[in-house]
C-alpha atoms as a PDB file:
ATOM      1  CA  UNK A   1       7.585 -32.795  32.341  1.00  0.00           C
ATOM      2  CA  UNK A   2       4.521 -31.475  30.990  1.00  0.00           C
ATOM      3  CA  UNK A   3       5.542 -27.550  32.008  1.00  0.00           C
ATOM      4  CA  UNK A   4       8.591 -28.538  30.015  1.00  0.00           C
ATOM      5  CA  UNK A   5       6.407 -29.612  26.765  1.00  0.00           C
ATOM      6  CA  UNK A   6       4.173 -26.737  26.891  1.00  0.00           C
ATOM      7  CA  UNK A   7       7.306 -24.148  27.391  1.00  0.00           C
ATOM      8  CA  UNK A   8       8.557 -25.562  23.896  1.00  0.00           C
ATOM      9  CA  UNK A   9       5.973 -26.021  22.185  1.00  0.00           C
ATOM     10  CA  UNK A  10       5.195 -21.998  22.749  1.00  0.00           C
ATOM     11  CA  UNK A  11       8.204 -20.863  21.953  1.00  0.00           C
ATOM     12  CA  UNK A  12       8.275 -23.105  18.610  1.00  0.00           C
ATOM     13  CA  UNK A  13       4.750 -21.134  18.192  1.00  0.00           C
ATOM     14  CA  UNK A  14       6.022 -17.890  19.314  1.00  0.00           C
ATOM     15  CA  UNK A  15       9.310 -17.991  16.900  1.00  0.00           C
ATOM     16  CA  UNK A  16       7.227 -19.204  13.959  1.00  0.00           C
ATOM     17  CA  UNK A  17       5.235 -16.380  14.733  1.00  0.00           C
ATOM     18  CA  UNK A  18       7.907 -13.627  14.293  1.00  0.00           C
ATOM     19  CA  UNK A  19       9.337 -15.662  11.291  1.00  0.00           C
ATOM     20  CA  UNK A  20       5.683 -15.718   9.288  1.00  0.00           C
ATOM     21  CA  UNK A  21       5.686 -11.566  10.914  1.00  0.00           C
ATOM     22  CA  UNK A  22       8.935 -11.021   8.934  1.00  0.00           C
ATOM     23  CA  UNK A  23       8.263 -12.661   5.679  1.00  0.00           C
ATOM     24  CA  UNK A  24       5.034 -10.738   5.258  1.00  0.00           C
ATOM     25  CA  UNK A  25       6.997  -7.396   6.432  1.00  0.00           C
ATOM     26  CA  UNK A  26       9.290  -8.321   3.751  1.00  0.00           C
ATOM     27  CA  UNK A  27       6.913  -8.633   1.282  1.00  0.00           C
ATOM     28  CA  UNK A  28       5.226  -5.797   1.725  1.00  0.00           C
ATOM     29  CA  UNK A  29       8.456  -3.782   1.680  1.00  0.00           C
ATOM     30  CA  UNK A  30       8.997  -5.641  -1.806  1.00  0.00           C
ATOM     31  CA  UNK A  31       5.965  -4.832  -3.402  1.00  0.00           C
ATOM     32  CA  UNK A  32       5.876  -1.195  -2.172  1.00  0.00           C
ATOM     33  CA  UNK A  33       9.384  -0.701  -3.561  1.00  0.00           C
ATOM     34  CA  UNK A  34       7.948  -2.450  -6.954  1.00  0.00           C
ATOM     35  CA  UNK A  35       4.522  -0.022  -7.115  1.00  0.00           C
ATOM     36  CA  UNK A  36       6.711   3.029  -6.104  1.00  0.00           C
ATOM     37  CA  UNK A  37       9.244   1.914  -9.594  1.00  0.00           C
ATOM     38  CA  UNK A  38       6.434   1.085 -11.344  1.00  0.00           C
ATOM     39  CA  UNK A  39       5.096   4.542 -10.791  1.00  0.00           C
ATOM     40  CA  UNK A  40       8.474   6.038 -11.386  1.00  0.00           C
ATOM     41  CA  UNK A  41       9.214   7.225  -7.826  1.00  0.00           C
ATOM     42  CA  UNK A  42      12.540   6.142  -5.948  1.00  0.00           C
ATOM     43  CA  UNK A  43      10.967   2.501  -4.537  1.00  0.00           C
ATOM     44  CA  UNK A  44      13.487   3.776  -1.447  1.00  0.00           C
ATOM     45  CA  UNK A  45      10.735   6.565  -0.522  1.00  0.00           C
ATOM     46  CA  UNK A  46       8.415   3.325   0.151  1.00  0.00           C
ATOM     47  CA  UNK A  47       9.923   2.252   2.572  1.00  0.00           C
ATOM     48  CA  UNK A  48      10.463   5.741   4.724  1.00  0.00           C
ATOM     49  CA  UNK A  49       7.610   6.496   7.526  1.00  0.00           C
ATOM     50  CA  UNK A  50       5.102   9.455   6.676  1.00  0.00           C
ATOM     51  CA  UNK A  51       7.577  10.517   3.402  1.00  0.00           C
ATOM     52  CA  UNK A  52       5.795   7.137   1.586  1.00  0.00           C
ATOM     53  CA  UNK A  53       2.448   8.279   2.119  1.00  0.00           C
ATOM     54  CA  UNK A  54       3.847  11.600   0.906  1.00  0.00           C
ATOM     55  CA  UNK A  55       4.750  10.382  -2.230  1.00  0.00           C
ATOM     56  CA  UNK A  56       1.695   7.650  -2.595  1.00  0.00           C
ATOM     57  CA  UNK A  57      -0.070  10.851  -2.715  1.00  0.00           C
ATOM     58  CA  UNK A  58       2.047  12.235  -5.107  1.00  0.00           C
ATOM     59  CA  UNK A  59       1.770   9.078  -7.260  1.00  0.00           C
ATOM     60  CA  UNK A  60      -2.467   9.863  -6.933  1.00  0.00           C
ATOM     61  CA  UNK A  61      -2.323  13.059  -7.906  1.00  0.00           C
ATOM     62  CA  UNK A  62      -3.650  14.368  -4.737  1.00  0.00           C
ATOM     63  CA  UNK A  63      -2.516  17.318  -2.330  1.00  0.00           C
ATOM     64  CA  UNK A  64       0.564  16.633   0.027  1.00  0.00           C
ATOM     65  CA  UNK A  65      -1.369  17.565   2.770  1.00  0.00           C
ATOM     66  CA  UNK A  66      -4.156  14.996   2.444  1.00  0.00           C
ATOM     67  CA  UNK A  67      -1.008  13.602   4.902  1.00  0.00           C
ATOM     68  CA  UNK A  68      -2.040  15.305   7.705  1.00  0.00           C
ATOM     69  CA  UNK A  69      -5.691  13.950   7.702  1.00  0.00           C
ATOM     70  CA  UNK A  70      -4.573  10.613   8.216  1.00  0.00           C
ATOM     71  CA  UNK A  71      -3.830  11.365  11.840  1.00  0.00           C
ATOM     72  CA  UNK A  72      -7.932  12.658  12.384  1.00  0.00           C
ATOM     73  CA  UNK A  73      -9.885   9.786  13.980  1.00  0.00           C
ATOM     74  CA  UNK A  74     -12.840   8.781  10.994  1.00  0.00           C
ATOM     75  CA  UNK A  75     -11.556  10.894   8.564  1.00  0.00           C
ATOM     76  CA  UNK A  76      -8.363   9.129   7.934  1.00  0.00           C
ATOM     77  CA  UNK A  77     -10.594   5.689   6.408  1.00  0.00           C
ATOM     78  CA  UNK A  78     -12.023   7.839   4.104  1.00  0.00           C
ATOM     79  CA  UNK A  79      -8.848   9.229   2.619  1.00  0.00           C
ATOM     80  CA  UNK A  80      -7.365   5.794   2.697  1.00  0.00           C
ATOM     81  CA  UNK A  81     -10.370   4.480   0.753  1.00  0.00           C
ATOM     82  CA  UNK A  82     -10.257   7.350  -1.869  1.00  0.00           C
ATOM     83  CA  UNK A  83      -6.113   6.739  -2.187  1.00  0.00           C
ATOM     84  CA  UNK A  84      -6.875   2.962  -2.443  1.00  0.00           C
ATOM     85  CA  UNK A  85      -9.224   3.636  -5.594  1.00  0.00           C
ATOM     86  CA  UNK A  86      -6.700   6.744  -6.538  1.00  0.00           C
ATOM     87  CA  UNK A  87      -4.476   4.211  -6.908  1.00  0.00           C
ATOM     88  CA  UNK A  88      -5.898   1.373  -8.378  1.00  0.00           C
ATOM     89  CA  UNK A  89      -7.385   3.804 -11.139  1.00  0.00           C
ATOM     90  CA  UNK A  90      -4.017   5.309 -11.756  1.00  0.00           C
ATOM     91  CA  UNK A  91      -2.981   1.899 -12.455  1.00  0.00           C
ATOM     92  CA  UNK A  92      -6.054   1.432 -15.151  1.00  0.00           C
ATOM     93  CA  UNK A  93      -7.250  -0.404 -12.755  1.00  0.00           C
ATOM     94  CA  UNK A  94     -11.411  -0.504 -11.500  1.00  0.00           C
ATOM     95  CA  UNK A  95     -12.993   0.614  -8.660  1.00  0.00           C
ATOM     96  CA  UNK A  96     -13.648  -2.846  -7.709  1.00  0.00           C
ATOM     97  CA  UNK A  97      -9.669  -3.163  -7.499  1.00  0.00           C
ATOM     98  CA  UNK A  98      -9.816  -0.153  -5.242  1.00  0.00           C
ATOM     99  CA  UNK A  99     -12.297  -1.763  -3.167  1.00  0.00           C
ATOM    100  CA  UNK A 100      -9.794  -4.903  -3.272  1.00  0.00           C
ATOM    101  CA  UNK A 101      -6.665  -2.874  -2.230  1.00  0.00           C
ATOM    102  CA  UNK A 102      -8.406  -1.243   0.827  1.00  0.00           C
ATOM    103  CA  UNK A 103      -9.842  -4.177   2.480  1.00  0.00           C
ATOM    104  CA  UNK A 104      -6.848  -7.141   1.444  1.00  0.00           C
ATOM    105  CA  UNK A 105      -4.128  -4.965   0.562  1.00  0.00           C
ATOM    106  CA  UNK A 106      -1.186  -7.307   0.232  1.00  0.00           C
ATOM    107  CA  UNK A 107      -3.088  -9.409  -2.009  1.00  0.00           C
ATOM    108  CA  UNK A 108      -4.009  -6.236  -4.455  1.00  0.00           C
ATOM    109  CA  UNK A 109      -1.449  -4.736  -3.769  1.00  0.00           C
ATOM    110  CA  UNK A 110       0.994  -7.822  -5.042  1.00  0.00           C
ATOM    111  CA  UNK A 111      -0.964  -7.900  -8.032  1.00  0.00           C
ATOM    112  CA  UNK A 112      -0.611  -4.295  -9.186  1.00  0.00           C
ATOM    113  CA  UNK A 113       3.161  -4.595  -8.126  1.00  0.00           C
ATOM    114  CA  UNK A 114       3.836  -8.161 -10.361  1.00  0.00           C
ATOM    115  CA  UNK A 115       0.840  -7.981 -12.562  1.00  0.00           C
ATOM    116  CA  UNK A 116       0.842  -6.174 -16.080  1.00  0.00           C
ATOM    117  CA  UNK A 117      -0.259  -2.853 -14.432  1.00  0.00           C
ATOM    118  CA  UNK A 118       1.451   0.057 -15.903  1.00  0.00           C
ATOM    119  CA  UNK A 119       1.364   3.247 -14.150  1.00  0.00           C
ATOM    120  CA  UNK A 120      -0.886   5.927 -16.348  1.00  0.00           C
ATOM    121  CA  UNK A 121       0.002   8.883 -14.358  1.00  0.00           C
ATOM    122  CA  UNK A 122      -2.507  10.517 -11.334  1.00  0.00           C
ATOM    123  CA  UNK A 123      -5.519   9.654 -11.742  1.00  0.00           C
ATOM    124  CA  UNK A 124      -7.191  12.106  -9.392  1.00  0.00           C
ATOM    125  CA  UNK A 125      -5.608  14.972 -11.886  1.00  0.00           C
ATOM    126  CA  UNK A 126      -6.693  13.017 -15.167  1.00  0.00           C
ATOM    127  CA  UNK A 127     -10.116  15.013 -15.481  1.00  0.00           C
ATOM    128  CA  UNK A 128      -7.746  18.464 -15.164  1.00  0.00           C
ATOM    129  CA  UNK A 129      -5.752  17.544 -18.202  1.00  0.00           C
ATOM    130  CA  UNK A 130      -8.537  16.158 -20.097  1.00  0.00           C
ATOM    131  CA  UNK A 131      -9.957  19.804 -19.752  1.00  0.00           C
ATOM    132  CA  UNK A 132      -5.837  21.211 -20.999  1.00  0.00           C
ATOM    133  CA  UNK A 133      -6.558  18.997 -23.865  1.00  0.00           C
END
């Protein structure tokens, strides 16, 4: 009887598990799609491996193939922290957000996506067109 218990009781564990997976997947697919709008990108590029990051970099204001340094070992944390704080600045957001975003992403992250954050264009080009102006 008690293999019986302990069978149940981990698949009850196991299956709440993949539900709790599948709500946060889901979330995070709903507030990518939102900060993707926001931005004015198609929020269906979010949710499209490699092409999201493509246009997250896009959204920054930093070169496309910043891409392929996310597969180098090191290097890719450092151009994830400098496209966290990309983002949160292009956002008129602080560095401190940045910080935020990088370390607990889907709580920043939600925030920029259903906060009063409005998208103020790349922020890693803004001192290039202060200089045009």
């Amino acid at each position: 009887m008690e293999n019986q218990f302990e069978t149940s009781t981990q698949a009850t564990l196991g299956t709440g598990f993949i539900i709790a997976y599948l709500a946060i997947l889901l979330l995070g697919i709903i507030i990518g799609w939102k900060i993707f709008v926001k931005a004015g990108k198609p929020g269906w590029a979010s949710i499209i491996p490699i092409y999201n990051v493509i246009v997250l970099l896009e959204i920054v204001g930093r070169p496309t193939w910043w891409v392929i340094l996310l597969f180098v070992p090191f290097v890719n944390f450092v151009i994830l922290i400098i496209g966290c704080l990309d983002l949160a600045k292009s956002f008129g957001k602080s560095t401190a957000f940045g910080i935020g975003l990088f370390f607990l992403n889907l709580i920043f992250a939600a925030i920029l996506a259903f906060g009063d954050a409005t998208y103020q264009g790349p922020s890693a080009q803004l001192p290039n067109k202060l200089a045009n102006n």
